[in-house]
Protein backbone atom coordinates (compact mmCIF):
# COMPACT_ATOMS: atom_id res chain seq x y z
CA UNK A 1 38.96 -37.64 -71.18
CA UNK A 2 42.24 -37.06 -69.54
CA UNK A 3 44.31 -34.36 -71.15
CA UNK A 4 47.75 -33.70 -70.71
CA UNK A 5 47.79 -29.66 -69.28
CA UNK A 6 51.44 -27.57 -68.82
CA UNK A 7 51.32 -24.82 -66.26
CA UNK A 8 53.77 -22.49 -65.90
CA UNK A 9 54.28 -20.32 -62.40
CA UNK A 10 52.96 -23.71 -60.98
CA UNK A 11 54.43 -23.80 -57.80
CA UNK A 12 52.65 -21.27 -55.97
CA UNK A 13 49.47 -18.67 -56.38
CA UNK A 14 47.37 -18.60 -59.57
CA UNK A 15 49.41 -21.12 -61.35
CA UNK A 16 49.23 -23.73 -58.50
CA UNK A 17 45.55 -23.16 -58.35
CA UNK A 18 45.37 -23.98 -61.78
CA UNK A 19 47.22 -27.43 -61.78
CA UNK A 20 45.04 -28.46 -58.90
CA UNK A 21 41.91 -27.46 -60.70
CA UNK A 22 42.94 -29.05 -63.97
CA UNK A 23 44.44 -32.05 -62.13
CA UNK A 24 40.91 -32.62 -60.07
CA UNK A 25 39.46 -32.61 -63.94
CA UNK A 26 41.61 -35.47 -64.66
CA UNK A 27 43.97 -33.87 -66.50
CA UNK A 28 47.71 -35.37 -66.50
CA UNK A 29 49.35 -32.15 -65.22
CA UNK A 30 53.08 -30.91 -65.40
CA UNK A 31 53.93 -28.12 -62.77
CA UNK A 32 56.99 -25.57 -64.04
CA UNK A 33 58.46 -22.83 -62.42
CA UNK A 34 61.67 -20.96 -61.44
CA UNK A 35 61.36 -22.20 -57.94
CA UNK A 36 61.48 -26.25 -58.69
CA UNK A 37 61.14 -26.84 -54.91
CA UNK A 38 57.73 -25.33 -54.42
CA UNK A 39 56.62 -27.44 -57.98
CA UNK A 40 57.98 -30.68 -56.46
CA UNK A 41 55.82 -30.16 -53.49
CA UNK A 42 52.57 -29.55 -55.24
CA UNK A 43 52.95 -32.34 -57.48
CA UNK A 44 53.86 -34.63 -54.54
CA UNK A 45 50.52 -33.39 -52.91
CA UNK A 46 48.88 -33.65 -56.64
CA UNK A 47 49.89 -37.26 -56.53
CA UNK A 48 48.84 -38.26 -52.84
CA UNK A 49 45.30 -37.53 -54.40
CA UNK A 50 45.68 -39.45 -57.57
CA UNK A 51 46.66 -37.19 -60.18
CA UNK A 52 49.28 -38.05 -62.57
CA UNK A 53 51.85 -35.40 -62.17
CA UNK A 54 55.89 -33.99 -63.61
CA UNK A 55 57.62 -30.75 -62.41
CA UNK A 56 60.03 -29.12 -63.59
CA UNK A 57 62.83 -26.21 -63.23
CA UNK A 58 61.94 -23.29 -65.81
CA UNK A 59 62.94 -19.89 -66.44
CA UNK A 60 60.21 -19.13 -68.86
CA UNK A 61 62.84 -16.30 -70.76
CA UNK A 62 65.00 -19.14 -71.85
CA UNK A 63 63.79 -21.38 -74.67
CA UNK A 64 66.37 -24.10 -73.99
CA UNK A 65 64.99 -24.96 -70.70
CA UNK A 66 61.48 -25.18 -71.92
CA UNK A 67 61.97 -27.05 -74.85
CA UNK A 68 63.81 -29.73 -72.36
CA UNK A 69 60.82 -29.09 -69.62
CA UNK A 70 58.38 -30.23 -72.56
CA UNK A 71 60.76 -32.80 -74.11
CA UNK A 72 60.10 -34.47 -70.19
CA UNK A 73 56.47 -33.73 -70.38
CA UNK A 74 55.94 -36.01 -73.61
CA UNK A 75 58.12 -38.75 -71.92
CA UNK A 76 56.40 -38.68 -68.92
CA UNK A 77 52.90 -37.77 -69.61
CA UNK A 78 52.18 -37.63 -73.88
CA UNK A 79 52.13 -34.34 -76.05
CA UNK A 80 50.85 -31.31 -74.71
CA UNK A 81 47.22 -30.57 -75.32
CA UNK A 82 46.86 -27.67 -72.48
CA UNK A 83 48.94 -24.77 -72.45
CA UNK A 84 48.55 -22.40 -69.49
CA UNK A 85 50.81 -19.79 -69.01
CA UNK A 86 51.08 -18.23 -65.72
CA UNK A 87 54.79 -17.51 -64.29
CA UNK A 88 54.81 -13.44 -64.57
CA UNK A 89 57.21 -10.84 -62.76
CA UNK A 90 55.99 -7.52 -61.41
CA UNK A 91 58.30 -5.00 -60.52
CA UNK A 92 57.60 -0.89 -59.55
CA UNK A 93 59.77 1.77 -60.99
CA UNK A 94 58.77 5.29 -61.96
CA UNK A 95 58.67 5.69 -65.91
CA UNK A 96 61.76 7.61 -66.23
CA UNK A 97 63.55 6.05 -63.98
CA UNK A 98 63.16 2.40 -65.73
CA UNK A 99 66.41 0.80 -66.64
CA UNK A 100 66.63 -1.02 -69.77
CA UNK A 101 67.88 -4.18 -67.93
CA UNK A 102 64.68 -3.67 -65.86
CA UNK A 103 62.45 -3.04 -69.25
CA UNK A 104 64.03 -6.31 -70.94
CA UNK A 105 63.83 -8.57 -67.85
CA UNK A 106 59.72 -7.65 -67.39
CA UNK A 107 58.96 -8.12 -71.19
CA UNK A 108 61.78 -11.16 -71.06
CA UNK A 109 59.50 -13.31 -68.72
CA UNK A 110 55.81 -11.85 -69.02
CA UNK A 111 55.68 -11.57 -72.68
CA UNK A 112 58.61 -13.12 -74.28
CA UNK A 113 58.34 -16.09 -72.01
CA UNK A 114 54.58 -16.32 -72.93
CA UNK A 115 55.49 -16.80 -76.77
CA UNK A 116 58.23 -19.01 -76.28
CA UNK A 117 56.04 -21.46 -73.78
CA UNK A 118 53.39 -21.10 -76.77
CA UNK A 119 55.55 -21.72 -80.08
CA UNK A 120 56.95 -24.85 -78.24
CA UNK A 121 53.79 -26.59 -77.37
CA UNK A 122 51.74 -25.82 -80.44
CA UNK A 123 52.91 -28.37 -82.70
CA UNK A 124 51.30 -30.98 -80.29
CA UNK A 125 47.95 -29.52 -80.31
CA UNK A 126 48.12 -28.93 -84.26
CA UNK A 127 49.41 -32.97 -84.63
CA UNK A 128 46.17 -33.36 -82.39
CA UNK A 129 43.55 -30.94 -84.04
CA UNK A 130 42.51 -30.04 -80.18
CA UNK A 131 44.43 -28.21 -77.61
CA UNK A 132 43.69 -25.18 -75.39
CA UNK A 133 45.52 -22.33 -74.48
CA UNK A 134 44.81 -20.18 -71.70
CA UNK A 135 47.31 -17.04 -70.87
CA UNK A 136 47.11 -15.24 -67.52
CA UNK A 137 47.35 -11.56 -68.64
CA UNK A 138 46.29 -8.62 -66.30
CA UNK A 139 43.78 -5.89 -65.88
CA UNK A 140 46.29 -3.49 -65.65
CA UNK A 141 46.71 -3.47 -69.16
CA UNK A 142 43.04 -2.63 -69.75
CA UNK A 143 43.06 0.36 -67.51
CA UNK A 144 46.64 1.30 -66.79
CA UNK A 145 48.63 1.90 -63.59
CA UNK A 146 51.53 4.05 -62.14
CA UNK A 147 54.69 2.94 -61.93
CA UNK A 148 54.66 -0.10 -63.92
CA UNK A 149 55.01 0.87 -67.63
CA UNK A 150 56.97 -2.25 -68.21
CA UNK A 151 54.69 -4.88 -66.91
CA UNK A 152 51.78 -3.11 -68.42
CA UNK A 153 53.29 -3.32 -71.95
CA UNK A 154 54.32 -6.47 -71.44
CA UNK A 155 50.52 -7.86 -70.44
CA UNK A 156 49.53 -5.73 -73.57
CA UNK A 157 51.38 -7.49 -75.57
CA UNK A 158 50.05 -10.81 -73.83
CA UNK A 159 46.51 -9.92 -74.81
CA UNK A 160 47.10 -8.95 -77.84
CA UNK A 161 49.21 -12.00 -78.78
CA UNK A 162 46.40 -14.17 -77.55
CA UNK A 163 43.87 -12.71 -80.25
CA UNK A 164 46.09 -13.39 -82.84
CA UNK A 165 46.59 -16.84 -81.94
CA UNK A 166 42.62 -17.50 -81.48
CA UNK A 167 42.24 -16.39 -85.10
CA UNK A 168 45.37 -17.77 -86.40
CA UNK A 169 45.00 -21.43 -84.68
CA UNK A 170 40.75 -21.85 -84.69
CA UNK A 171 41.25 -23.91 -87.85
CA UNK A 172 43.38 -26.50 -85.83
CA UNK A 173 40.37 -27.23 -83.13
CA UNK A 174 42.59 -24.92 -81.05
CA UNK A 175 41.03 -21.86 -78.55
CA UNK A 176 43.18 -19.60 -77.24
CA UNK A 177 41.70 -16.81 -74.37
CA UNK A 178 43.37 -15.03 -71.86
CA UNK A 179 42.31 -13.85 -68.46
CA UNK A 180 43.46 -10.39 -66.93
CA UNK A 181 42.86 -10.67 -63.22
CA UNK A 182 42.33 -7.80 -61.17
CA UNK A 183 42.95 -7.94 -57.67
CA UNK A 184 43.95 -11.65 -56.56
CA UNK A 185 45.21 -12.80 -53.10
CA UNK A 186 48.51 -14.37 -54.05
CA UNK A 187 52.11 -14.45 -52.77
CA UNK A 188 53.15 -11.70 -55.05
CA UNK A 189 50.17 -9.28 -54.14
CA UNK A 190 51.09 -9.59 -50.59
CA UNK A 191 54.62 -8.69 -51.75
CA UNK A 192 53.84 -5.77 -53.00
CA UNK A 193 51.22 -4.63 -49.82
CA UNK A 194 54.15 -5.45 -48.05
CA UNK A 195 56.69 -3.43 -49.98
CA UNK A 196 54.30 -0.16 -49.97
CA UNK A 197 53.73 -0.52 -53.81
CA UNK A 198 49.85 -1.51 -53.71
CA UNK A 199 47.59 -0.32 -51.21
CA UNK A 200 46.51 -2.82 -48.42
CA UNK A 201 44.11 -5.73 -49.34
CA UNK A 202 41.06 -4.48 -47.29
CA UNK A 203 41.20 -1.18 -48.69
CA UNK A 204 41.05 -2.66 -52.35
CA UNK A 205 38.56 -4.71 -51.73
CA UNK A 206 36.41 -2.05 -50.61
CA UNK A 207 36.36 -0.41 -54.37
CA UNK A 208 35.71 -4.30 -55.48
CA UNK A 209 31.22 -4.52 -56.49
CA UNK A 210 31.54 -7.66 -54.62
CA UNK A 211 32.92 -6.71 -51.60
CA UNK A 212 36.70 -8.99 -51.64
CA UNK A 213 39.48 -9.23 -53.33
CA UNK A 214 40.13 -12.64 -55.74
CA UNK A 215 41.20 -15.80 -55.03
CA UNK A 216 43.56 -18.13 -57.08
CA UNK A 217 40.65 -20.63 -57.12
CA UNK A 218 38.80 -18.15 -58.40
CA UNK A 219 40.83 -17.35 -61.69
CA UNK A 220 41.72 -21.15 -62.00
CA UNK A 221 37.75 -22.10 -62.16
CA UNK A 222 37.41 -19.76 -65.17
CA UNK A 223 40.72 -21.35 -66.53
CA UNK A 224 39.22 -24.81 -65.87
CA UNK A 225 36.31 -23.86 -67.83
CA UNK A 226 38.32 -22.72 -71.20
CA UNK A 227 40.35 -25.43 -70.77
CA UNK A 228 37.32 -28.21 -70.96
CA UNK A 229 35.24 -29.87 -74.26
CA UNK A 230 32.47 -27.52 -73.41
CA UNK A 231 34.77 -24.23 -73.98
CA UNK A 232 34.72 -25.32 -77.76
CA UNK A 233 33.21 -22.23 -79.11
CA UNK A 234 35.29 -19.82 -76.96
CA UNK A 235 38.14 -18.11 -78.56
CA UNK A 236 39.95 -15.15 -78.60
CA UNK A 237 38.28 -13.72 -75.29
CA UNK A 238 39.22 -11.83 -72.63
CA UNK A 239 37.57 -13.25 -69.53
CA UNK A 240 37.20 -10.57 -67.02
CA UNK A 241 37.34 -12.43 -63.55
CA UNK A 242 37.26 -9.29 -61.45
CA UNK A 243 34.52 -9.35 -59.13
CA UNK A 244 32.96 -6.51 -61.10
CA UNK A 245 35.73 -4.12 -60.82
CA UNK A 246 35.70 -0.67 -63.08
CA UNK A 247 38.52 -0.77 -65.56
């Protein structure tokens, strides 16, 4: 059955990995992020193989935009039955040297952003009795890390927003899990190699069980999976995709 999925942080990294994974399910697929250029692209390239596709221009940290983002989604593609929430913003600042412009802006987008993408597509999956929600947490919230006290919290809060939606929305035919990856080959990992603020790629990998770092295909498989019929009994989880990395 063809399902109609939101992703946000669509046009590059996890996110885009997602859409293409949910959109080679058969899923009708809108694309949002801040950078509307990159989610034009990959749903032009989402459409050359098929797939039914909208993007849209979304600062996740500002309700009015995604309340008009999902207004076009129903227009375009039906109510919103998959929620995926991926646009996040990292950022490395010693603890007591953290602004509270910085402090805001992280929570703004990561966690704020997460609830406000959530509380606006809900209704749709209630009015359905079926809908799945998958957030896009991080590991570093399970075991900590220097220099990014703000962005922890802020995936904290992800996670534990997530449980309380599992148990607050199983009643609707709704699941709600959240995955916390842990080392992932994206855009903004290379960033932050780049920048000096993680170590380099091969170095990490070597402390990984199976030997490499993540992929974005690999996080969007799992989120495939919750997303699907079969996922039914699911809720509430976190799904460690971490290549068997010690928290």
């Amino acid at each position: 059955m063809s399902r109609v999925a939101v992703v946000t942080g669509a046009g590059s990294g996890i996110g885009l990995a997602i859409a293409q994974h949910l959109a080679a399910a058969g899923s009708r697929v809108a694309l949002l992020d801040l950078d509307v250029a990159a989610a034009e692209r990959a749903a032009d390239d989402l459409r050359a193989t098929g797939a039914e596709t909208v993007a849209a221009e979304v600062d996740v940290a500002d309700r009015a935009a995604i309340d008009e983002a999902l207004a076009l989604v129903r227009e375009r593609l039906g109510p919103v039955e998959i929620m995926v929430t991926s646009a996040g913003l990292d950022q490395f600042t010693p603890f007591l040297e953290l602004t509270i412009d910085q402090w805001d802006r992280v929570l703004a987008v990561n966690l704020t952003g997460t609830f406000h993408c959530l509380q606006a597509a809900v209704p749709d999956m209630i009015e359905a009795g079926w809908g799945r929600i998958v957030t896009i947490s991080s590991s570093s919230a399970q075991s900590g890390a220097p220099r990014m006290a703000h962005y922890v919290a802020s995936k904290g809060g992800v996670i534990a927003l997530t449980k309380a939606l599992a148990v607050e929305l199983a009643k609707h035919g709704i699941t709600v899990n959240t995955i916390p990856p842990r080392a992932i080959e994206t855009p903004m990992t290379h960033r932050a190699e780049e920048q000096g603020n993680l170590p380099s790629l091969d170095l990490i990998a070597k402390a990984i069980p199976v030997g490499r770092v993540g992929t974005a295909d690999d996080i969007a498989a799992a989120c495939a999976f919750l997303c699907s019929e079969e996922a039914s009994y699911i809720t509430g989880q976190q799904i460690n995709v971490n290549g068997g990395s010690y928290l």
